[in-house]
PDB file of N, CA and C in Angstrom:
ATOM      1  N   UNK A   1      22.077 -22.497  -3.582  1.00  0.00           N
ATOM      2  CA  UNK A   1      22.330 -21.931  -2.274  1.00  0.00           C
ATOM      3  C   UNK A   1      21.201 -22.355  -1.338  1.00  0.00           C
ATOM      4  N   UNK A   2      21.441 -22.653   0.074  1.00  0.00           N
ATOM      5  CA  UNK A   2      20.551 -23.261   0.862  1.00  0.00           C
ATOM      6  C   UNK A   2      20.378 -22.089   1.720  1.00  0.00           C
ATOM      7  N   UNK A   3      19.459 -22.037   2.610  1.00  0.00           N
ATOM      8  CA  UNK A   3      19.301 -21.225   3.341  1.00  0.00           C
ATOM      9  C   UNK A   3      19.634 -21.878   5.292  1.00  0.00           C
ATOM     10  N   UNK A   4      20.341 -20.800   5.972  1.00  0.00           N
ATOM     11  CA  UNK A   4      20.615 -21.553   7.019  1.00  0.00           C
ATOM     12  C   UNK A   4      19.184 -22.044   7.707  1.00  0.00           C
ATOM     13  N   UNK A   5      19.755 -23.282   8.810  1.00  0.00           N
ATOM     14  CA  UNK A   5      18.904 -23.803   9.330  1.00  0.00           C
ATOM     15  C   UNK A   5      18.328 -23.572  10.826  1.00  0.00           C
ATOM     16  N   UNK A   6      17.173 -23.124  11.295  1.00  0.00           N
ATOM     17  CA  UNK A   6      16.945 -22.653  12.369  1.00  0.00           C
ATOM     18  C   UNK A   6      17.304 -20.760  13.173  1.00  0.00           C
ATOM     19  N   UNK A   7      17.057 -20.532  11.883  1.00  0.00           N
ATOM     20  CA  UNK A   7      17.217 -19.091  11.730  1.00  0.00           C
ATOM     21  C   UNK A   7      16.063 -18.255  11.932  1.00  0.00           C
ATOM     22  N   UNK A   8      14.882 -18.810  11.696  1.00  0.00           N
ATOM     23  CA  UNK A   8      13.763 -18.127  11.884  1.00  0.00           C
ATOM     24  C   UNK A   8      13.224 -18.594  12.634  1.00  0.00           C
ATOM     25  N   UNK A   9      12.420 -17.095  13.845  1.00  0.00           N
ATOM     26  CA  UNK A   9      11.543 -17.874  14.733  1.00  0.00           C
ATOM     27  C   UNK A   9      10.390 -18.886  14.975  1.00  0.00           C
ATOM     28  N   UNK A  10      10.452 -19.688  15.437  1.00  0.00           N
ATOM     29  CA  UNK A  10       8.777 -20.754  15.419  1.00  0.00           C
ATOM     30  C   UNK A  10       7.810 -19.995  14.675  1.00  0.00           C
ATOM     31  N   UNK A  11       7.194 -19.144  15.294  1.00  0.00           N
ATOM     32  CA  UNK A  11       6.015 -17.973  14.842  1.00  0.00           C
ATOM     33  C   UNK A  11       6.019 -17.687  13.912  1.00  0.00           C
ATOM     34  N   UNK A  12       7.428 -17.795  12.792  1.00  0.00           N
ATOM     35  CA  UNK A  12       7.433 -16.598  11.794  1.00  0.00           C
ATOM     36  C   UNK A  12       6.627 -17.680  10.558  1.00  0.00           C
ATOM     37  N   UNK A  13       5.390 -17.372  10.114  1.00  0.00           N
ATOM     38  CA  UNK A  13       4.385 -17.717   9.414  1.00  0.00           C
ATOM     39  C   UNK A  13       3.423 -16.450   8.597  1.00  0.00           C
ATOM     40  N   UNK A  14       2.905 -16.703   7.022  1.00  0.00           N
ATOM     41  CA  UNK A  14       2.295 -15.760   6.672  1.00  0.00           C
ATOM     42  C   UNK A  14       1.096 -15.454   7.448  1.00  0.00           C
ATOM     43  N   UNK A  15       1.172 -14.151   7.280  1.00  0.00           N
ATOM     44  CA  UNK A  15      -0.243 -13.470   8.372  1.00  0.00           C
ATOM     45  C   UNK A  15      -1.132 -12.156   7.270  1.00  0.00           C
ATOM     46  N   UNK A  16      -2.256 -11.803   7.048  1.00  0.00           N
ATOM     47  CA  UNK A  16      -3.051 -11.251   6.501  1.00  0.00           C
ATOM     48  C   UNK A  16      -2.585  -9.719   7.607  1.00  0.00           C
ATOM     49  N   UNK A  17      -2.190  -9.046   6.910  1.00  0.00           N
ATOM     50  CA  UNK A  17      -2.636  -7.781   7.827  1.00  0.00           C
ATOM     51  C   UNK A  17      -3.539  -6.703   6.907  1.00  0.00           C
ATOM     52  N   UNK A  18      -5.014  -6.348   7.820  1.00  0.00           N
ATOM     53  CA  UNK A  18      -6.144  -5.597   7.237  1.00  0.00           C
ATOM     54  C   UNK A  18      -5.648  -4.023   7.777  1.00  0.00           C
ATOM     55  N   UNK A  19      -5.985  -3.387   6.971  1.00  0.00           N
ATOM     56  CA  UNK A  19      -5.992  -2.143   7.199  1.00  0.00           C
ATOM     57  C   UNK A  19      -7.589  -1.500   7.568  1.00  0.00           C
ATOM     58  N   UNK A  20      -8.111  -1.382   8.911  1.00  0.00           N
ATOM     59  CA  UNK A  20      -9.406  -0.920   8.744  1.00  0.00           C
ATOM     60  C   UNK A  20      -9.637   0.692   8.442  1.00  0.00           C
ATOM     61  N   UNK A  21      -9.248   1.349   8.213  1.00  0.00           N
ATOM     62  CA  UNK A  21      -9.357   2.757   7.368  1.00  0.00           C
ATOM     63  C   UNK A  21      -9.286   2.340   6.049  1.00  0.00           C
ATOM     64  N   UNK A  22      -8.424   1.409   5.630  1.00  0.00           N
ATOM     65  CA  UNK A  22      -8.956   1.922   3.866  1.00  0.00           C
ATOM     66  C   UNK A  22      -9.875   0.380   3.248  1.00  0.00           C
ATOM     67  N   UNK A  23      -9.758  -0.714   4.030  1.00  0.00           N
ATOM     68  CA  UNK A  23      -9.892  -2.054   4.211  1.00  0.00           C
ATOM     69  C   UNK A  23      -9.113  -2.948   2.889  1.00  0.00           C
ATOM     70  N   UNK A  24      -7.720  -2.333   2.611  1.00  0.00           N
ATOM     71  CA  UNK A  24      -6.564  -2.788   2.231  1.00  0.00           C
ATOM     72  C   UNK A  24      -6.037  -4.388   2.838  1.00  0.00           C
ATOM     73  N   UNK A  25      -5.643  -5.201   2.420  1.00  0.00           N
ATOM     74  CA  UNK A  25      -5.471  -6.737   2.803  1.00  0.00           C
ATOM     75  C   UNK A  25      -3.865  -7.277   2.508  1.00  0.00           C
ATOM     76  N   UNK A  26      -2.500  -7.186   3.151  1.00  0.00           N
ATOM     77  CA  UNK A  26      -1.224  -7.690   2.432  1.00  0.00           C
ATOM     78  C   UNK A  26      -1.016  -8.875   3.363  1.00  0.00           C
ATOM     79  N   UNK A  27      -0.590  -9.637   2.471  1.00  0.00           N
ATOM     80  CA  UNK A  27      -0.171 -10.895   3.251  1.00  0.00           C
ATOM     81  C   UNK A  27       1.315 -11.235   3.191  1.00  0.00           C
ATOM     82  N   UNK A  28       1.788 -11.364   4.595  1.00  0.00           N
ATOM     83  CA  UNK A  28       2.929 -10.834   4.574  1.00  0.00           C
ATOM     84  C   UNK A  28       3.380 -11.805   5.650  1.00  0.00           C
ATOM     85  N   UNK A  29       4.761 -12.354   5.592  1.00  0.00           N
ATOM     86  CA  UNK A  29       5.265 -13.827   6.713  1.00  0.00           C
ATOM     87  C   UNK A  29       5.954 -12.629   7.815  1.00  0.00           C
ATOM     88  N   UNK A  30       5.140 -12.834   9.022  1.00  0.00           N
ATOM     89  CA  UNK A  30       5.974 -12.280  10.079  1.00  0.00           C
ATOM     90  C   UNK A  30       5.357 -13.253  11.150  1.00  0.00           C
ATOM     91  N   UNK A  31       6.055 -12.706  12.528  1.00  0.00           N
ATOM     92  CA  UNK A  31       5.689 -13.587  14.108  1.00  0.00           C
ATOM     93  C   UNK A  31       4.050 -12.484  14.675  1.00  0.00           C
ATOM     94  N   UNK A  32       3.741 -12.293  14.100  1.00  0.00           N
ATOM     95  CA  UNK A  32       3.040 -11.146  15.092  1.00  0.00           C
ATOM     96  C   UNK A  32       1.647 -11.992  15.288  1.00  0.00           C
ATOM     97  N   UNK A  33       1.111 -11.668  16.748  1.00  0.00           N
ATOM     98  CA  UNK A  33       0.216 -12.910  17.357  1.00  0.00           C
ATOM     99  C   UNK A  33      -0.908 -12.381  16.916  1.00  0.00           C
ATOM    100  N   UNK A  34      -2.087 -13.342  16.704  1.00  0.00           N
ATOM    101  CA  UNK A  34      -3.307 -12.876  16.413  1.00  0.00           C
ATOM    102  C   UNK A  34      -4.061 -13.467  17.045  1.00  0.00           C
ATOM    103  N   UNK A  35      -5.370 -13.619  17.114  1.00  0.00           N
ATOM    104  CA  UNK A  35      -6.206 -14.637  17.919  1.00  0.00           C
ATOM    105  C   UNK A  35      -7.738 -14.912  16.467  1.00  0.00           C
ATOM    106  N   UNK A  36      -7.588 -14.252  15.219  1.00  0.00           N
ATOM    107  CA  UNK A  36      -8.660 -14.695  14.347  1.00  0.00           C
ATOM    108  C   UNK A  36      -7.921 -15.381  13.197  1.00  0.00           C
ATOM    109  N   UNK A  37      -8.683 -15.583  12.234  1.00  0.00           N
ATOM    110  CA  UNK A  37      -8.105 -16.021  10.850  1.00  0.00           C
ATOM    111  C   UNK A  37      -8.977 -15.589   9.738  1.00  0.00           C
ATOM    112  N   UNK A  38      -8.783 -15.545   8.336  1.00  0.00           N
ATOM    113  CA  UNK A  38      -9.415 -15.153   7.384  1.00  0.00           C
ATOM    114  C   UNK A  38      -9.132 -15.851   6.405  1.00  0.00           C
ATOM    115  N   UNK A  39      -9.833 -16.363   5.463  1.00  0.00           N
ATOM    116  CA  UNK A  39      -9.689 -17.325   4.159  1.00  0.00           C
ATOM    117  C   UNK A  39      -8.638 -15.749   3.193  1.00  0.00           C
ATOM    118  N   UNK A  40      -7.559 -16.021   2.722  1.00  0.00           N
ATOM    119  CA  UNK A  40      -6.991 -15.059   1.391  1.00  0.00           C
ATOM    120  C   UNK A  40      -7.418 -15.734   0.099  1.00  0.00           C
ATOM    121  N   UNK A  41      -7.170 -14.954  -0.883  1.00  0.00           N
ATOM    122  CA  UNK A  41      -7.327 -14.900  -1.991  1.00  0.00           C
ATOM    123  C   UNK A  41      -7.258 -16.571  -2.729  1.00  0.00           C
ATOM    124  N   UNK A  42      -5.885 -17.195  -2.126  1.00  0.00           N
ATOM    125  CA  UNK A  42      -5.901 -18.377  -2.393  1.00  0.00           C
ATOM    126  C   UNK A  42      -6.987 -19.425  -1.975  1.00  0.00           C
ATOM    127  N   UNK A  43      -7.930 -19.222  -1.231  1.00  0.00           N
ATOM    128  CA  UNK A  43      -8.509 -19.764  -0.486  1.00  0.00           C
ATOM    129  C   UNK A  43      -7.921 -20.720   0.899  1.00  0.00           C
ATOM    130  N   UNK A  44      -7.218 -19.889   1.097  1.00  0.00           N
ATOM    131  CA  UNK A  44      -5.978 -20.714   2.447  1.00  0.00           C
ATOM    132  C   UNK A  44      -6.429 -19.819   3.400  1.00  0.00           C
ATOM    133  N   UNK A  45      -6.953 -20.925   4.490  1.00  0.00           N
ATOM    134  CA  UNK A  45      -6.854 -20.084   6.235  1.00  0.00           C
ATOM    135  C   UNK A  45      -5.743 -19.397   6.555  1.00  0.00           C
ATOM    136  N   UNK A  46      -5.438 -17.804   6.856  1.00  0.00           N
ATOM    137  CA  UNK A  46      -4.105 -17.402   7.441  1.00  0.00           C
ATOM    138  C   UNK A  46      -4.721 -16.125   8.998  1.00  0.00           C
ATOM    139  N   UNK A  47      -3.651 -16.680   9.833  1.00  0.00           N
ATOM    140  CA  UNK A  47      -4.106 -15.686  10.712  1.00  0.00           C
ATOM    141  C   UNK A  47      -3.891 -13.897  10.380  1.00  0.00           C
ATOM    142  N   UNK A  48      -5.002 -13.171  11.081  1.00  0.00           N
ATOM    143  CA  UNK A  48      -5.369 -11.821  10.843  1.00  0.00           C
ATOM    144  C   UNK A  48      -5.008 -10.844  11.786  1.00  0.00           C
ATOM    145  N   UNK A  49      -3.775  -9.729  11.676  1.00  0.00           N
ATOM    146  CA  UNK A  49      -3.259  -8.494  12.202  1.00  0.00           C
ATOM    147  C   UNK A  49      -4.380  -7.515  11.673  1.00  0.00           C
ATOM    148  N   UNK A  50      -5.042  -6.534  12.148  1.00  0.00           N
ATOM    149  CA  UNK A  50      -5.747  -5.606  12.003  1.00  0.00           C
ATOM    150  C   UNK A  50      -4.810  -4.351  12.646  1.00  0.00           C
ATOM    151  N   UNK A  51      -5.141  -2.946  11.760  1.00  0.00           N
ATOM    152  CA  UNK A  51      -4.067  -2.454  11.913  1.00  0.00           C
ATOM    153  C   UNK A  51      -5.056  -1.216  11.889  1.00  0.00           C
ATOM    154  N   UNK A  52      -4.515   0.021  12.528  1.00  0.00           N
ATOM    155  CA  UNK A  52      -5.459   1.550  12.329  1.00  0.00           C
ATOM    156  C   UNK A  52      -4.875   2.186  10.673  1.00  0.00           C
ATOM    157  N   UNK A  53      -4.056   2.335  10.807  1.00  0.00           N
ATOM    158  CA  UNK A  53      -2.856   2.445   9.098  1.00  0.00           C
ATOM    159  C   UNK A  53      -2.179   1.882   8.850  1.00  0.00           C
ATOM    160  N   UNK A  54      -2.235   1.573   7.258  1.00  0.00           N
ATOM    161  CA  UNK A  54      -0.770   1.487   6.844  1.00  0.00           C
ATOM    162  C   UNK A  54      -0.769   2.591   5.379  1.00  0.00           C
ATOM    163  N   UNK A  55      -0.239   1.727   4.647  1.00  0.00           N
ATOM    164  CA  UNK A  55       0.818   3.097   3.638  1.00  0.00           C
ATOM    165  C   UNK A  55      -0.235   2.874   2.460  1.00  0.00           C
ATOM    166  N   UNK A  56      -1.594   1.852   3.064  1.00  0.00           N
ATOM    167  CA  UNK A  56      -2.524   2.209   1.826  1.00  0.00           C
ATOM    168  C   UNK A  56      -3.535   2.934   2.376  1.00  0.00           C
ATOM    169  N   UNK A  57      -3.660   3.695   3.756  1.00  0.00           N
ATOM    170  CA  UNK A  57      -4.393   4.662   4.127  1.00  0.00           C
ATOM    171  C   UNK A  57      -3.435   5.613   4.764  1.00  0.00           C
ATOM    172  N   UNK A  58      -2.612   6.134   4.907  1.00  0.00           N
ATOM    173  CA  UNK A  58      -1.404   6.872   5.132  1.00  0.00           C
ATOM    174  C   UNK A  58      -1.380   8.279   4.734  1.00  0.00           C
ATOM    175  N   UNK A  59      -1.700   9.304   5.345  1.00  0.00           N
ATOM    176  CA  UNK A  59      -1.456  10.767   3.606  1.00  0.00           C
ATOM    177  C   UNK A  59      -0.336  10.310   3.605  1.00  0.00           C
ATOM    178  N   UNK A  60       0.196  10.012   4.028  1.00  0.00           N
ATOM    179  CA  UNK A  60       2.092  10.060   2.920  1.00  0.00           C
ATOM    180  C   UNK A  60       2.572   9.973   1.614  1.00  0.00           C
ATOM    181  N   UNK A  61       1.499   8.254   1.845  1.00  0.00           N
ATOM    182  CA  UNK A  61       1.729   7.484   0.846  1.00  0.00           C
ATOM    183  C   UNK A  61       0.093   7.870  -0.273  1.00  0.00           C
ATOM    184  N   UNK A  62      -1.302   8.205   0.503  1.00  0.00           N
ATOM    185  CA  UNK A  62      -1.705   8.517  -0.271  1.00  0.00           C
ATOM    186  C   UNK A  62      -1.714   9.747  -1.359  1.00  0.00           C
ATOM    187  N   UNK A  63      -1.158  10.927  -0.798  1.00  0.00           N
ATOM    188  CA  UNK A  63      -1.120  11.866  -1.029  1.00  0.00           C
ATOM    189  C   UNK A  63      -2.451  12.796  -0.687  1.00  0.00           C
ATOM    190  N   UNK A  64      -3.018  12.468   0.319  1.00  0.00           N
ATOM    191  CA  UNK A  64      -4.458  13.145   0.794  1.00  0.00           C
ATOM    192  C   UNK A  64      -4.734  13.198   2.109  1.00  0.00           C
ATOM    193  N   UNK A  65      -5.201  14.110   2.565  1.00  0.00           N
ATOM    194  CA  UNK A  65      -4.993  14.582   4.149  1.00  0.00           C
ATOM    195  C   UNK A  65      -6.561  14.152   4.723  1.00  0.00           C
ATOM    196  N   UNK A  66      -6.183  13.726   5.531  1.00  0.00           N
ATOM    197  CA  UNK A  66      -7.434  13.274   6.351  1.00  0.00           C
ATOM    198  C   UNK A  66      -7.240  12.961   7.705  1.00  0.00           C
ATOM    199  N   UNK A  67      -8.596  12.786   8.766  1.00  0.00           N
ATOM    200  CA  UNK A  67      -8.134  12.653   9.809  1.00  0.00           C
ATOM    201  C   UNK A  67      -8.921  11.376  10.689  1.00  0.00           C
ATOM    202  N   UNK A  68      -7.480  10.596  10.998  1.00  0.00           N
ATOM    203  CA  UNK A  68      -8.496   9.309  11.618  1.00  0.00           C
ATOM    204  C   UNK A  68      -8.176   9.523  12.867  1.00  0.00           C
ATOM    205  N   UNK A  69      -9.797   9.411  13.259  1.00  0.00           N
ATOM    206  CA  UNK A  69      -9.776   9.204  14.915  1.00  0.00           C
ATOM    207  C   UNK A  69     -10.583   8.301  15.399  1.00  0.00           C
ATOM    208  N   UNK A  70     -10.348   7.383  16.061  1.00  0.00           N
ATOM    209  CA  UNK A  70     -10.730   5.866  16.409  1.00  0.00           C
ATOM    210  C   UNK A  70     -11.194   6.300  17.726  1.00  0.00           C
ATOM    211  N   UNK A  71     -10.733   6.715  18.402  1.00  0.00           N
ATOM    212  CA  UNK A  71     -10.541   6.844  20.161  1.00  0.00           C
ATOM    213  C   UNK A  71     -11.589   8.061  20.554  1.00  0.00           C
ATOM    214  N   UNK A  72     -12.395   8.858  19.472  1.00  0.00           N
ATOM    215  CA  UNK A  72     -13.175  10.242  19.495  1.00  0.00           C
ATOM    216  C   UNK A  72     -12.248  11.490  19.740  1.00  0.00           C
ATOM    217  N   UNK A  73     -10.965  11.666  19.916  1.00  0.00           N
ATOM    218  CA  UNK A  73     -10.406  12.626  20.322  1.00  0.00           C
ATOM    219  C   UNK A  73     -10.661  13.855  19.668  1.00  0.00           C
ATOM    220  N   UNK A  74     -10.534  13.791  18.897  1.00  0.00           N
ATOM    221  CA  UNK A  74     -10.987  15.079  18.142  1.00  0.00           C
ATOM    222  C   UNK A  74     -12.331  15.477  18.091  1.00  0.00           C
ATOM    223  N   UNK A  75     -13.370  14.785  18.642  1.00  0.00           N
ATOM    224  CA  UNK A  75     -14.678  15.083  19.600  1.00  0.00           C
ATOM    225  C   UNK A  75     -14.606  15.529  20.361  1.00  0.00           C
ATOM    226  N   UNK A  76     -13.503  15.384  21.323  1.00  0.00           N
ATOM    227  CA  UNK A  76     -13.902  15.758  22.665  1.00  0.00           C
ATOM    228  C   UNK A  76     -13.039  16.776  22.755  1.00  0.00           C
ATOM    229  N   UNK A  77     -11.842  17.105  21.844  1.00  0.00           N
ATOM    230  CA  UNK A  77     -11.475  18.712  22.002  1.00  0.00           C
ATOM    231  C   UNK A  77     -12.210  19.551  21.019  1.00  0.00           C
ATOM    232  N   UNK A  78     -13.173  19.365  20.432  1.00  0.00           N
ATOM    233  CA  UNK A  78     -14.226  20.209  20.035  1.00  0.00           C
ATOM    234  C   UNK A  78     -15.147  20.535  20.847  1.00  0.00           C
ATOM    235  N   UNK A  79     -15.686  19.281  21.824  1.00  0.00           N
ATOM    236  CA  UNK A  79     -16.818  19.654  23.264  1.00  0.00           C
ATOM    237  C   UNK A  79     -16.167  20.678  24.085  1.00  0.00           C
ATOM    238  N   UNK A  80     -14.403  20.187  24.287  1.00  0.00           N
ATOM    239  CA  UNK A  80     -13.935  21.454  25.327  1.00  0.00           C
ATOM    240  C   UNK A  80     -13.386  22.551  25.023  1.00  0.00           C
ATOM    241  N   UNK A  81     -13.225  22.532  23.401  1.00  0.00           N
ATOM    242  CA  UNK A  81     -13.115  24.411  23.142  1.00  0.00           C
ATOM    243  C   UNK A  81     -14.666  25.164  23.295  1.00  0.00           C
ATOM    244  N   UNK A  82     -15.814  23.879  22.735  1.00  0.00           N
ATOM    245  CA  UNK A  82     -16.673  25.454  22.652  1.00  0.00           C
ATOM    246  C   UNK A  82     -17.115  25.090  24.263  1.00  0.00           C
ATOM    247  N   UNK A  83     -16.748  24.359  25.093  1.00  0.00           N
ATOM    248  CA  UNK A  83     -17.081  25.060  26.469  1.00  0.00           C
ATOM    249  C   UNK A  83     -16.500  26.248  26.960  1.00  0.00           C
ATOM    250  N   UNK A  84     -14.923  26.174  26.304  1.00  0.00           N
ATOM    251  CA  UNK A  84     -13.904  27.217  26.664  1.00  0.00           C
ATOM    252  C   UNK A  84     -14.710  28.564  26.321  1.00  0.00           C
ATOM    253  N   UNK A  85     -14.968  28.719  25.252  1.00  0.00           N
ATOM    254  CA  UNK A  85     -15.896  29.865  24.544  1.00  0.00           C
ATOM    255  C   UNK A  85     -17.110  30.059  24.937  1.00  0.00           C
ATOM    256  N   UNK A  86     -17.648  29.610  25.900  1.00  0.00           N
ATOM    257  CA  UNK A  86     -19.046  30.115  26.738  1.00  0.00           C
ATOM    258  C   UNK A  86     -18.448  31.147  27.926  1.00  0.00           C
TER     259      UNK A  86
END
């Protein structure tokens, strides 16, 4: 069986996507744009998706509750409750 021809987009090439919460690594063929690259396992250049989660830092999938906050938010509604409470 052949596979049809011109079915997949230009872009669609393997890409490294990092997980920086758990620093998890899947390499996986999609279009999604990057602007770095990273040597994988094979020792092959592939471009690099960096990601806040996936399902190897996830509670879902880990089964463990935690809380990521990248942006400080959960800083700064701690600064404005205990202002609330003065």
């Amino acid at each position: 069986m052949t596979m049809k021809k011109d079915i997949h987009p230009e872009n669609y090439r393997p890409v490294i996507f990092a997980d920086n919460s758990s620093g998890a690594k899947f390499l996986i063929s999609s279009t999604a744009h990057t602007k770095e690259t990273a040597k994988w396992t094979d020792g092959k250049e592939y471009p690099v998706y960096n990601l806040e989660i996936s399902s190897a830092s996830h509670p879902f999938y880990t089964n463990q509750e935690k809380t990521i906050d990248t942006a400080g938010r959960v800083e700064k509604f701690k600064n404005r409750l205990a202002k609330s409470k003065k």
